[in-house]
N, C-alpha and C. Protein backbone atom coordinates (compact mmCIF):
# COMPACT_ATOMS: atom_id res chain seq x y z
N UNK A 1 10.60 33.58 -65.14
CA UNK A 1 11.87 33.20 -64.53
C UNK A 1 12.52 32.11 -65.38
N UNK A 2 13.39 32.17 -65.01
CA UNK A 2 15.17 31.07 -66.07
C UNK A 2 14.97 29.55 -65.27
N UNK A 3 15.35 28.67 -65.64
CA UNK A 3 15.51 27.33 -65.10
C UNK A 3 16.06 27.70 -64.13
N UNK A 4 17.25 28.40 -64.14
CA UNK A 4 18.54 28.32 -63.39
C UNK A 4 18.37 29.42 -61.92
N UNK A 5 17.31 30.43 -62.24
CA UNK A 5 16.83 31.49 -61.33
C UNK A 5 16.16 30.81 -60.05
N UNK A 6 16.67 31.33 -58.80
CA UNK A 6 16.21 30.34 -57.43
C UNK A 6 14.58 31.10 -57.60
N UNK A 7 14.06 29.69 -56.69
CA UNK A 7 12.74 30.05 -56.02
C UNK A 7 12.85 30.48 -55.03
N UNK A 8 13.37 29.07 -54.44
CA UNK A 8 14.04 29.08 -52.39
C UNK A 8 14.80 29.78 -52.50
N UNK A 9 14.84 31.44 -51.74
CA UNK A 9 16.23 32.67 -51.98
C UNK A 9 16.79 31.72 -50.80
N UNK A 10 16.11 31.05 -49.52
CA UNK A 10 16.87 30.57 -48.33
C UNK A 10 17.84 29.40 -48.74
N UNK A 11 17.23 28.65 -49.33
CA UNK A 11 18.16 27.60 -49.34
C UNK A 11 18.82 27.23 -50.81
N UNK A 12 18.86 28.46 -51.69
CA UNK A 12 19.59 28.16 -53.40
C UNK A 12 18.94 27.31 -53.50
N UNK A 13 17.41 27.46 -54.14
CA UNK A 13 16.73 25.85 -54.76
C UNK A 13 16.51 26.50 -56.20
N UNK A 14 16.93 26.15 -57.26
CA UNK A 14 16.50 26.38 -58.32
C UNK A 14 15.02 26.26 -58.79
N UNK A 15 14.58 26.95 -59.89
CA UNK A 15 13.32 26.16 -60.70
C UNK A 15 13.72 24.96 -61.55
N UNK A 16 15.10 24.76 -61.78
CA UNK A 16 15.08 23.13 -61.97
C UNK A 16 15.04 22.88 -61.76
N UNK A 17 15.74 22.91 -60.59
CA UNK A 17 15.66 21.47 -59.32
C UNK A 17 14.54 21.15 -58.68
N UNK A 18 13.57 22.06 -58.73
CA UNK A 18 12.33 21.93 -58.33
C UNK A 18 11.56 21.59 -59.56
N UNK A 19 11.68 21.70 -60.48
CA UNK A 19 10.89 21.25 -61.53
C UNK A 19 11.28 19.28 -61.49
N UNK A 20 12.42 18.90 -61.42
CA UNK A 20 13.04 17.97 -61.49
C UNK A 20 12.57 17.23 -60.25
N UNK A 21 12.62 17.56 -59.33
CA UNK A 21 12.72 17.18 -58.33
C UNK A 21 11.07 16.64 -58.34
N UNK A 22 10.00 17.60 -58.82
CA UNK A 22 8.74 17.34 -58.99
C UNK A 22 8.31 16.11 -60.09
N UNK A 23 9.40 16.52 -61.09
CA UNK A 23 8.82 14.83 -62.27
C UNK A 23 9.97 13.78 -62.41
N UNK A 24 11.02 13.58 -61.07
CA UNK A 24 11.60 12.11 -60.76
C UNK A 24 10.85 11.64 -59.14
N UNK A 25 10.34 12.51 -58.17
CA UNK A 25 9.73 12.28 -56.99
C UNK A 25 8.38 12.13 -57.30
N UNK A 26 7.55 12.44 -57.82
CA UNK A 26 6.25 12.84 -57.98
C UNK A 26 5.57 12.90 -56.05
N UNK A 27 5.95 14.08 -55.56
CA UNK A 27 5.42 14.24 -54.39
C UNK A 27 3.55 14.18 -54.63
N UNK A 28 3.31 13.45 -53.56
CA UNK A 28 1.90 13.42 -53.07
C UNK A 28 1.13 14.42 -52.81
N UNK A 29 1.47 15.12 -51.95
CA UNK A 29 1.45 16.82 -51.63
C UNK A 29 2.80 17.60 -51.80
N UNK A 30 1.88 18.92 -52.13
CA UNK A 30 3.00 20.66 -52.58
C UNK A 30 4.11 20.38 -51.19
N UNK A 31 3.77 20.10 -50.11
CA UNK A 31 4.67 20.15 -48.67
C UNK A 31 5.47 19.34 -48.99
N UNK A 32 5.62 18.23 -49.87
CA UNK A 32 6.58 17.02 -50.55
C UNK A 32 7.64 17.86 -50.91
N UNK A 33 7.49 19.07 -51.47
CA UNK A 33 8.99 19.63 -52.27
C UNK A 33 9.42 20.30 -51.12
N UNK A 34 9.31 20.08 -49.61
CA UNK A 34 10.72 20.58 -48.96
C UNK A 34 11.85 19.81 -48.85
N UNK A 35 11.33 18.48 -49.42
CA UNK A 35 12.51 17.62 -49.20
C UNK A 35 13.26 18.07 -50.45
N UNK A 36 13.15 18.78 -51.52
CA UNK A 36 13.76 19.63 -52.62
C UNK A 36 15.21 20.48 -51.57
N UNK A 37 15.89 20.00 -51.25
CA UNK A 37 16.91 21.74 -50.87
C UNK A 37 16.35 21.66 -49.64
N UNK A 38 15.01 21.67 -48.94
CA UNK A 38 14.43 22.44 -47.87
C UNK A 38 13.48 23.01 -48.48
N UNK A 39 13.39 23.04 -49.68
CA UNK A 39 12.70 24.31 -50.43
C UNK A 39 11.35 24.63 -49.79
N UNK A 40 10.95 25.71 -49.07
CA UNK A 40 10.11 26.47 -48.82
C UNK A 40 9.57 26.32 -46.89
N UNK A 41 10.99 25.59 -46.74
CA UNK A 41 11.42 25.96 -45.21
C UNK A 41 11.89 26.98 -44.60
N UNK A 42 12.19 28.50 -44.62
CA UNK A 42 13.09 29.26 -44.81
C UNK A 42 12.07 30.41 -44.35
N UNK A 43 11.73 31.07 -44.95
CA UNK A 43 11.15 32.79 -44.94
C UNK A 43 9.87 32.24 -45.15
N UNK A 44 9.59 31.48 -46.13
CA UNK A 44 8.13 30.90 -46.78
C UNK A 44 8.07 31.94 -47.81
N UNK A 45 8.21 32.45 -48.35
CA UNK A 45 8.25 33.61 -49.35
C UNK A 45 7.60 32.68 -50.77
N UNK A 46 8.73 31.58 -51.19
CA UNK A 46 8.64 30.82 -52.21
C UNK A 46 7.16 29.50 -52.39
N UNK A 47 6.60 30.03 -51.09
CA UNK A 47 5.66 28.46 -50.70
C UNK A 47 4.56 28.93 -51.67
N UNK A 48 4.17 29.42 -52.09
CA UNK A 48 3.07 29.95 -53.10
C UNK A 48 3.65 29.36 -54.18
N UNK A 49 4.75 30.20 -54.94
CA UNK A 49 5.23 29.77 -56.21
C UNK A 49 5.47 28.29 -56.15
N UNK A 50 5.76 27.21 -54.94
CA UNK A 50 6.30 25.88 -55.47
C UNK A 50 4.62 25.39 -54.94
N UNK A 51 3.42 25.53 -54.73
CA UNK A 51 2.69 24.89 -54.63
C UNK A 51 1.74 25.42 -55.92
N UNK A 52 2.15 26.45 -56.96
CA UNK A 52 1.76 26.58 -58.26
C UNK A 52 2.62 25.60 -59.02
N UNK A 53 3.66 25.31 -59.02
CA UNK A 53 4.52 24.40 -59.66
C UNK A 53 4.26 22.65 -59.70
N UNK A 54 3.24 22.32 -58.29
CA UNK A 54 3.09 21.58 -57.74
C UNK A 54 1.61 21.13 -58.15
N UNK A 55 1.28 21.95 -58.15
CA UNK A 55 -0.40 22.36 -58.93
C UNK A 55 -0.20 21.73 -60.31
N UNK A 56 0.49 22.92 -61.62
CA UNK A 56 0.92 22.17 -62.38
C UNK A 56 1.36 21.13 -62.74
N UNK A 57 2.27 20.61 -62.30
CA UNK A 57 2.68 19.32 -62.72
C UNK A 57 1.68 18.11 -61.91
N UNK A 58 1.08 18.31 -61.09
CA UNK A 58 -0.69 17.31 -60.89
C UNK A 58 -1.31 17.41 -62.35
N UNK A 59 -1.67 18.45 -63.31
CA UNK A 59 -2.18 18.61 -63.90
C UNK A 59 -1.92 18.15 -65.36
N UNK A 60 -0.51 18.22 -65.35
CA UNK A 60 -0.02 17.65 -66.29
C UNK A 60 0.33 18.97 -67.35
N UNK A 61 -0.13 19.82 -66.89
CA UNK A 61 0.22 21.33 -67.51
C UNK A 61 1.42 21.87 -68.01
N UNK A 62 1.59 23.03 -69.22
CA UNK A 62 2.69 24.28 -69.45
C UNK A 62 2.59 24.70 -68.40
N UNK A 63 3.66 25.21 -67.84
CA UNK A 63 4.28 26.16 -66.96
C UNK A 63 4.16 27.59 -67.21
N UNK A 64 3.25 28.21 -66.68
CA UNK A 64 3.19 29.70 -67.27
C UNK A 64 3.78 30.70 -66.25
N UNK A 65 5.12 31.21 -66.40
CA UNK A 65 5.41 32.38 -65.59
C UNK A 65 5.10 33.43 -66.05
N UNK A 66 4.56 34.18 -64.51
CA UNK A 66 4.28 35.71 -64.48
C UNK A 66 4.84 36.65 -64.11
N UNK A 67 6.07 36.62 -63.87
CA UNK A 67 7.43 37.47 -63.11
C UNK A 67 8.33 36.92 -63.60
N UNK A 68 9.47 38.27 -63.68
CA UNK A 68 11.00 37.85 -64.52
C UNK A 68 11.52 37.78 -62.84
N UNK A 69 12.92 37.29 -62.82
CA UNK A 69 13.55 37.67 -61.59
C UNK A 69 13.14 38.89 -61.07
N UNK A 70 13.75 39.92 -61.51
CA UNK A 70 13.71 41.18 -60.68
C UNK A 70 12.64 40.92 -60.10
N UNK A 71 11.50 40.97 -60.60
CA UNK A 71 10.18 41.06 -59.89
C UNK A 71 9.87 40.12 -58.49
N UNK A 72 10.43 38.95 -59.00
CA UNK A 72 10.25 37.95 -57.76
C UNK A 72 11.18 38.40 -56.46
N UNK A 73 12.09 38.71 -56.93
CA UNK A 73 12.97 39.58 -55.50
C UNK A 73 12.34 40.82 -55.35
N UNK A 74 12.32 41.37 -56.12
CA UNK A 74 11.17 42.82 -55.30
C UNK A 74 10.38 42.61 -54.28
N UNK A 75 9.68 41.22 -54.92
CA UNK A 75 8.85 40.90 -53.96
C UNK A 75 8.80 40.53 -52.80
N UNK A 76 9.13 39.16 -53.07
CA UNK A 76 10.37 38.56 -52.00
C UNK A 76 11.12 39.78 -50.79
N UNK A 77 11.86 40.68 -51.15
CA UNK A 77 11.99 41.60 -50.33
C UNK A 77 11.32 42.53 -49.62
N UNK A 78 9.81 42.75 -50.50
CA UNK A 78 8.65 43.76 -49.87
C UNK A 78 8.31 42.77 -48.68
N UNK A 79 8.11 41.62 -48.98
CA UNK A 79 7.72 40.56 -48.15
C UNK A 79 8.56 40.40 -46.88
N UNK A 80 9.11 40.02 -46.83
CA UNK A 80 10.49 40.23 -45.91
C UNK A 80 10.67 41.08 -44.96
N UNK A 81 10.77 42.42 -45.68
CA UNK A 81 10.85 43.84 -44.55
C UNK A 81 9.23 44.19 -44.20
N UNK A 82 8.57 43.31 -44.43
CA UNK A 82 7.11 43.86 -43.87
C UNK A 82 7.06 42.94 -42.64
N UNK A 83 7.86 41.76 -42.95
CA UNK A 83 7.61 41.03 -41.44
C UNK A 83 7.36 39.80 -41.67
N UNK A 84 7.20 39.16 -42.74
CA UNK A 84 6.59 38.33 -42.84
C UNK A 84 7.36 37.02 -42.69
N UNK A 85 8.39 37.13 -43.10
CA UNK A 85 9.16 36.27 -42.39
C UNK A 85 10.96 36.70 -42.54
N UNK A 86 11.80 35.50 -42.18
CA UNK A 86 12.75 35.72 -41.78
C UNK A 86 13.49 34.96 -42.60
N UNK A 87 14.68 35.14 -42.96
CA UNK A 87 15.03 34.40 -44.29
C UNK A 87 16.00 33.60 -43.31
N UNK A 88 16.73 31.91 -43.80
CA UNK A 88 17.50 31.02 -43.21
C UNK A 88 18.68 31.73 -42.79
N UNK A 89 19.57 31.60 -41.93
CA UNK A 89 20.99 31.95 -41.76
C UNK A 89 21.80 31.39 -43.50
N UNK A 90 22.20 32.02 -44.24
CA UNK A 90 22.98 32.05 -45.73
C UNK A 90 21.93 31.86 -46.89
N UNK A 91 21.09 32.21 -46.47
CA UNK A 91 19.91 32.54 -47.76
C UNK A 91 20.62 34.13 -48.78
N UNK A 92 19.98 34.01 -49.93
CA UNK A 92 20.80 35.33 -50.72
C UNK A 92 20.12 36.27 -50.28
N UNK A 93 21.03 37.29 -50.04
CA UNK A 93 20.37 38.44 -49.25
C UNK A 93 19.36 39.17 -50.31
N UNK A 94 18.80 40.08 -49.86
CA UNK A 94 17.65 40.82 -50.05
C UNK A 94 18.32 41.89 -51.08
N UNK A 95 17.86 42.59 -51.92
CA UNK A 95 18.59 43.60 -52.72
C UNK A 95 18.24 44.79 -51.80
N UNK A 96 19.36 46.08 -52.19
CA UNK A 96 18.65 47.34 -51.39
C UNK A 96 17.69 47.86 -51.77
N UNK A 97 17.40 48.41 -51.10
CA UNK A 97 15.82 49.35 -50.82
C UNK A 97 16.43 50.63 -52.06
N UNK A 98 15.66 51.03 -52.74
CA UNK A 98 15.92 51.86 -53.82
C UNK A 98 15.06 52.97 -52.90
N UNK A 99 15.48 54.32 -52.82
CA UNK A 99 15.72 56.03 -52.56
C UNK A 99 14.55 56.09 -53.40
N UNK A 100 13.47 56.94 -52.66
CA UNK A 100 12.45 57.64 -53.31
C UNK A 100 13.25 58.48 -54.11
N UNK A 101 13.10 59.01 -55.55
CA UNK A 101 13.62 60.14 -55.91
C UNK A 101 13.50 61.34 -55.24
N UNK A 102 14.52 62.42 -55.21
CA UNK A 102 14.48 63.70 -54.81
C UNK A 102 13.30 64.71 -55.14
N UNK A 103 12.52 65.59 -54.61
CA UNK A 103 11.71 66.18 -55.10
C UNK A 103 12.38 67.38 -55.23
N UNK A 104 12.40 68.35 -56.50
CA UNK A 104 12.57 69.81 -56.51
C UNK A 104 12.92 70.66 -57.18
């Protein structure tokens, strides 16, 4: 993912701002970055990815991403329509559901 690509789809939190937000605050605990935006108040979708971020920067670590956008909203959306949670009132919506192809 891009600096500029959200984590929080609920509340527009960037990975800068959460990166930033992590090395001018230095939160105590991962639950420290909701004061980020709200970030990972919302659906919870993002609470994994900002307590890897959170992980890292304890560590003093590179940042290694394993998903481009698309992927993180795929996900994010499998997540979502399975139930798992509920995204904030003006969170970015969900992309559509892509059509099994036609068989025949």
């Amino acid at each position: 993912m891009e600096l500029d690509d959200p984590v929080c789809y609920c509340f527009h939190v960037s990975k800068r701002k959460v990166l930033n937000f992590l090395r001018v605050h230095q939160p105590r605990r991962a639950s420290g970055l909701s004061e980020c935006g709200g970030a990972g108040t919302g659906c919870g979708w993002c609470i994994a990815t900002l307590k890897r971020y959170f992980e890292t920067a304890q560590r003093g670590s590179e940042l290694e991403e394993g998903m481009t956008r698309a992927q993180y909203e795929a996900e994010r959306a499998a997540y979502i329509r399975a139930g798992k949670g509920r995204p904030a009132p003006g969170a970015i919506p969900l992309p559509a559901e892509q059509s099994p192809p036609a068989s025949g």
